[in-house]
N, C-alpha and C. Protein backbone atom coordinates (compact mmCIF):
# COMPACT_ATOMS: atom_id res chain seq x y z
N UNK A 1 0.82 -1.20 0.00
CA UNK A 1 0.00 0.00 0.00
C UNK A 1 0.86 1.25 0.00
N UNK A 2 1.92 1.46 0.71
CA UNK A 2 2.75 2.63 0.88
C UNK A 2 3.75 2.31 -0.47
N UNK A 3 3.78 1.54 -1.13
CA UNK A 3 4.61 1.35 -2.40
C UNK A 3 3.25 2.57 -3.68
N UNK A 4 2.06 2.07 -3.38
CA UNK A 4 1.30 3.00 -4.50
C UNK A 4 1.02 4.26 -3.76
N UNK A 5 1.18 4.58 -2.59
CA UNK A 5 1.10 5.87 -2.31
C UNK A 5 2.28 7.12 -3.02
N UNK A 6 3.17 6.35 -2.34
CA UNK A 6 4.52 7.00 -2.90
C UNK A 6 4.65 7.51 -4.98
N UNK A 7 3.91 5.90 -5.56
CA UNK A 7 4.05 6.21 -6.84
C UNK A 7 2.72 7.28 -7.35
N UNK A 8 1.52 7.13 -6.53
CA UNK A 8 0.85 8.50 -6.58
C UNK A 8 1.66 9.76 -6.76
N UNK A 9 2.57 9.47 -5.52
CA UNK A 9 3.13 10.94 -5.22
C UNK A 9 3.97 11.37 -6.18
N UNK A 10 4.65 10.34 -6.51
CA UNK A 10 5.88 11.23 -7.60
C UNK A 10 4.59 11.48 -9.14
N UNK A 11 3.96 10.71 -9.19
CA UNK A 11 3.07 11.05 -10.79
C UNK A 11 2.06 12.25 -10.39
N UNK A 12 1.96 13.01 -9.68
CA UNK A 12 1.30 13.71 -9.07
C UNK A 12 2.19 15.07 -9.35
N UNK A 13 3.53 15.04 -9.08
CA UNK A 13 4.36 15.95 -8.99
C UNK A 13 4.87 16.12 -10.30
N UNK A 14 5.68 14.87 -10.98
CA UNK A 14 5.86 15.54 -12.52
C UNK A 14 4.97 15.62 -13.53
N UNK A 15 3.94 15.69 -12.98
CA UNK A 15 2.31 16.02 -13.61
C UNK A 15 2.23 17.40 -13.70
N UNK A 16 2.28 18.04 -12.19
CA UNK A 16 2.22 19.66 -11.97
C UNK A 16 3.77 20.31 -12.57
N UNK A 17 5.11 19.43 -12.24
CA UNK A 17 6.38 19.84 -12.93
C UNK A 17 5.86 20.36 -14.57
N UNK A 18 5.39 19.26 -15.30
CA UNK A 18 4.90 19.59 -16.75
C UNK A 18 3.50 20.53 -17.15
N UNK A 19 2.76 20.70 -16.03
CA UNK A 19 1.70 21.11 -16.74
C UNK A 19 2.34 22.84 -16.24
N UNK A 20 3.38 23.19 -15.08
CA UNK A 20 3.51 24.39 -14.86
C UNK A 20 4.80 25.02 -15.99
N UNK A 21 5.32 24.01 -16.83
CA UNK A 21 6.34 24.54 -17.84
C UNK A 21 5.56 24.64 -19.28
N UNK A 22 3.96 24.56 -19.29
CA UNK A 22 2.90 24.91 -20.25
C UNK A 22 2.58 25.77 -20.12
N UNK A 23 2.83 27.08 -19.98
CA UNK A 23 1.25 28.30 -19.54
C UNK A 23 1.31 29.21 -21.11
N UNK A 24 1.43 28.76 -21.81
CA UNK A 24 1.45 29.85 -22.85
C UNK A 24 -0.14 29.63 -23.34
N UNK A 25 -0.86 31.03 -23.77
CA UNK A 25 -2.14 30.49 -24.26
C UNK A 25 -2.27 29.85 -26.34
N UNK A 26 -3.47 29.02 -26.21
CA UNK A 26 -3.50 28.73 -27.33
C UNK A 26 -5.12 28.46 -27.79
N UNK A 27 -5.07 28.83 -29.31
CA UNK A 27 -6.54 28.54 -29.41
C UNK A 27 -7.06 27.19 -29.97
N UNK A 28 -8.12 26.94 -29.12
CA UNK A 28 -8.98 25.68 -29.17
C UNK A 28 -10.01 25.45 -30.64
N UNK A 29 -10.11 24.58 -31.22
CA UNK A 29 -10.94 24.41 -31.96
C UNK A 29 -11.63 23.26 -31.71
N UNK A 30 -12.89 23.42 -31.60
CA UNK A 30 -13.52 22.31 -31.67
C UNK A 30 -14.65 22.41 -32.33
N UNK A 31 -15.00 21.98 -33.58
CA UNK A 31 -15.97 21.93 -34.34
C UNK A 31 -16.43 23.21 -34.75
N UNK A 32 -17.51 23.68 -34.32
CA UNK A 32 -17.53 25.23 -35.50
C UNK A 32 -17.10 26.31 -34.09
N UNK A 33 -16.26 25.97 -32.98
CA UNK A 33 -16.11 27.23 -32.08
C UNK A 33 -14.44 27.10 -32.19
N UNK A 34 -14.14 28.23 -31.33
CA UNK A 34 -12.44 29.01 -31.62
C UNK A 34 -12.46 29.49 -30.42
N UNK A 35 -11.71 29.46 -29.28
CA UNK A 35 -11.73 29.83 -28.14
C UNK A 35 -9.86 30.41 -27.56
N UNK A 36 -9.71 31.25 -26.89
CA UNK A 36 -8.23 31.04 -26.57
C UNK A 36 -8.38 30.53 -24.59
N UNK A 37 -7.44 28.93 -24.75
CA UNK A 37 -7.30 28.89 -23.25
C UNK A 37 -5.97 28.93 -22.77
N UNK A 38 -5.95 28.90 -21.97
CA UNK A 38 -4.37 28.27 -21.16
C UNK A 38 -4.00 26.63 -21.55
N UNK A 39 -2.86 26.41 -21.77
CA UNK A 39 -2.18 24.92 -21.92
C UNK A 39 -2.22 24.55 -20.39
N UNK A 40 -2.39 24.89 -19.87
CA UNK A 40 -2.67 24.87 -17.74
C UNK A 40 -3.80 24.22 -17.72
N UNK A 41 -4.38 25.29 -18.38
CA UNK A 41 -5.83 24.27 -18.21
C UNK A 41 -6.32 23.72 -18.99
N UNK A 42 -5.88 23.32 -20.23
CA UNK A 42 -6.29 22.41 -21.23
C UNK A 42 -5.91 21.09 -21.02
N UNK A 43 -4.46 21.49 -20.42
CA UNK A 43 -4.06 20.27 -20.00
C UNK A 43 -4.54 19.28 -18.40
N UNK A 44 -4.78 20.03 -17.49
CA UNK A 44 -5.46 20.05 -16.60
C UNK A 44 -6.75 19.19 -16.27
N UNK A 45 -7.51 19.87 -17.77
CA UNK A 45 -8.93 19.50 -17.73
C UNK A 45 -9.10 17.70 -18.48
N UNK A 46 -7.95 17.80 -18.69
CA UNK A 46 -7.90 16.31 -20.17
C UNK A 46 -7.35 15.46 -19.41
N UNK A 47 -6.35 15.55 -18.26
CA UNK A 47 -5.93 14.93 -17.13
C UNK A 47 -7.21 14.65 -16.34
N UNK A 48 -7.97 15.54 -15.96
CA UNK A 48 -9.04 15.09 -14.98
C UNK A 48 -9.84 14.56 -15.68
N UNK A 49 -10.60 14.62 -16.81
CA UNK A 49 -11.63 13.64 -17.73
C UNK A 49 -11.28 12.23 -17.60
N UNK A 50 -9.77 12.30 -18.05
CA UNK A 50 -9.02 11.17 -18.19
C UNK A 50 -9.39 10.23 -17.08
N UNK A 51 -9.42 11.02 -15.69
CA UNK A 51 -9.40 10.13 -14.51
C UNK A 51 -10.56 9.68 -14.24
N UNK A 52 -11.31 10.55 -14.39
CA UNK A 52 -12.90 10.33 -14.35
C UNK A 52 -13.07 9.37 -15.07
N UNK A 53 -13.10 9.12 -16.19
CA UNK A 53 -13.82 8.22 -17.56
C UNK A 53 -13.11 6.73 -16.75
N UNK A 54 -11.26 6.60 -16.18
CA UNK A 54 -11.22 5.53 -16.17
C UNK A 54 -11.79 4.96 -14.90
N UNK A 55 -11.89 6.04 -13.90
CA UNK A 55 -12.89 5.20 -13.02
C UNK A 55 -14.18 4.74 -13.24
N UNK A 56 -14.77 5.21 -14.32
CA UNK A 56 -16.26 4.85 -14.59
C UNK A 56 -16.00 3.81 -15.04
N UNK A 57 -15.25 3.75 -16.14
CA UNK A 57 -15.16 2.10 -17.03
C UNK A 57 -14.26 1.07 -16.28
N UNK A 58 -13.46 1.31 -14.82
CA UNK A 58 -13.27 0.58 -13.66
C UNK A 58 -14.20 0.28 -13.30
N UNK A 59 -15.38 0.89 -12.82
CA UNK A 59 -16.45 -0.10 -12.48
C UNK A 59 -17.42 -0.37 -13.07
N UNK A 60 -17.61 -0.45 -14.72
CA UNK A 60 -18.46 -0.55 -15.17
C UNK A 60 -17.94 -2.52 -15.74
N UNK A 61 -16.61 -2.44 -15.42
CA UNK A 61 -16.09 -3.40 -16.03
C UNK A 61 -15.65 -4.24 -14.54
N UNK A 62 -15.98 -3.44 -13.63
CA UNK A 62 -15.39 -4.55 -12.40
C UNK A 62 -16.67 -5.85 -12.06
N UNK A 63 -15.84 -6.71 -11.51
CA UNK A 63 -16.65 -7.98 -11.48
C UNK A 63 -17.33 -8.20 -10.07
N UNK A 64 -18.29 -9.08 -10.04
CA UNK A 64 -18.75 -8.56 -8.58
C UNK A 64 -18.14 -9.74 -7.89
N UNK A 65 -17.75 -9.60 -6.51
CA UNK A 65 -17.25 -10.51 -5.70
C UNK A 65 -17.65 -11.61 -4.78
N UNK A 66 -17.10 -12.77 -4.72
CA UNK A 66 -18.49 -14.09 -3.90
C UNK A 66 -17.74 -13.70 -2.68
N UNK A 67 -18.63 -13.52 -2.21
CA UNK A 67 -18.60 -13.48 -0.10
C UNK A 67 -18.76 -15.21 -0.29
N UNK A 68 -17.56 -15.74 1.00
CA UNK A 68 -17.64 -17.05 1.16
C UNK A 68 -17.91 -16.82 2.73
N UNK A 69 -17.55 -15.80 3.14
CA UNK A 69 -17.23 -15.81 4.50
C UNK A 69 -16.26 -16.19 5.59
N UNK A 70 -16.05 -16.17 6.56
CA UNK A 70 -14.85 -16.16 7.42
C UNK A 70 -14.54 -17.51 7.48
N UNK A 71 -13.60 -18.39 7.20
CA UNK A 71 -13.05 -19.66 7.59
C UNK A 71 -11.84 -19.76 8.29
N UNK A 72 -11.46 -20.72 9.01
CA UNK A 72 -10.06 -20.44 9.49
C UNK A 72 -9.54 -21.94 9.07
N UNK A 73 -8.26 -21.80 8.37
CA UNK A 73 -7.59 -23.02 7.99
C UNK A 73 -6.23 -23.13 8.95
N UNK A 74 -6.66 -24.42 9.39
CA UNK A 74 -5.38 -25.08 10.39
C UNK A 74 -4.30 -25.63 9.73
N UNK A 75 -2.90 -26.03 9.47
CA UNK A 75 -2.35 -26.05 8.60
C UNK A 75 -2.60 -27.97 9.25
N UNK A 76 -2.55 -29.11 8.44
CA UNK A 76 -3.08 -30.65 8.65
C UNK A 76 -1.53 -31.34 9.08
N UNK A 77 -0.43 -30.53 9.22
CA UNK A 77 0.69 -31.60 9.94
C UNK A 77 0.96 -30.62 11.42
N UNK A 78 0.24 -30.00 11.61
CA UNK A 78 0.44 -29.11 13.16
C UNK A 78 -1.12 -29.89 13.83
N UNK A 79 -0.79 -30.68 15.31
CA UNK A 79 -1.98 -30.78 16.34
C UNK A 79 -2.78 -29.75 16.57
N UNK A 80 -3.73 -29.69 16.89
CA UNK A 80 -4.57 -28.80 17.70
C UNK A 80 -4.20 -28.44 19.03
N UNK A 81 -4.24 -27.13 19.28
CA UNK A 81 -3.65 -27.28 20.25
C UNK A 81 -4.95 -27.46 21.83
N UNK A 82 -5.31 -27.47 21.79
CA UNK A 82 -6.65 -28.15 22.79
C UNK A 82 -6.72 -29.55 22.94
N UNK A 83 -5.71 -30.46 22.01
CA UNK A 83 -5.87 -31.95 22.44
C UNK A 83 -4.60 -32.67 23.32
């Protein structure tokens, strides 16, 4: 768990490293509109979609899980210890 925290952290950082060596503005086209934004936030916004969309299709594609419930396995060459 502290192994994917950490790799959060560094993709987190040369994420903001790259998106803060972008700020020049540029214009957008998309279909019949022309807009001028920031590369900050173009880039920004396509990063967060990005994250969004793959969590949706994470669980649109996750499988559902069988509850078996709690068992406890004794290992069969160790006694019990109650006998």
């Amino acid at each position: 768990m502290k192994a994917k925290i950490i790799f959060l952290m560094i993709i987190v950082v040369l994420f903001t490293v790259f998106v803060s060596q972008n700020a020049e503005i540029v214009i957008v086209k998309a279909y019949f509109w022309e807009f001028p934004m920031s590369v900050i936030v173009l880039i920004s916004l396509v990063g967060l979609l990005g994250v969004i969309f793959g969590f949706i299709i994470a669980k649109l594609f996750d499988r559902p899980k069988i509850e078996t419930g709690i068992k406890k396995k004794f290992p069969k060459d160790k006694k019990n210890i109650s006998e």
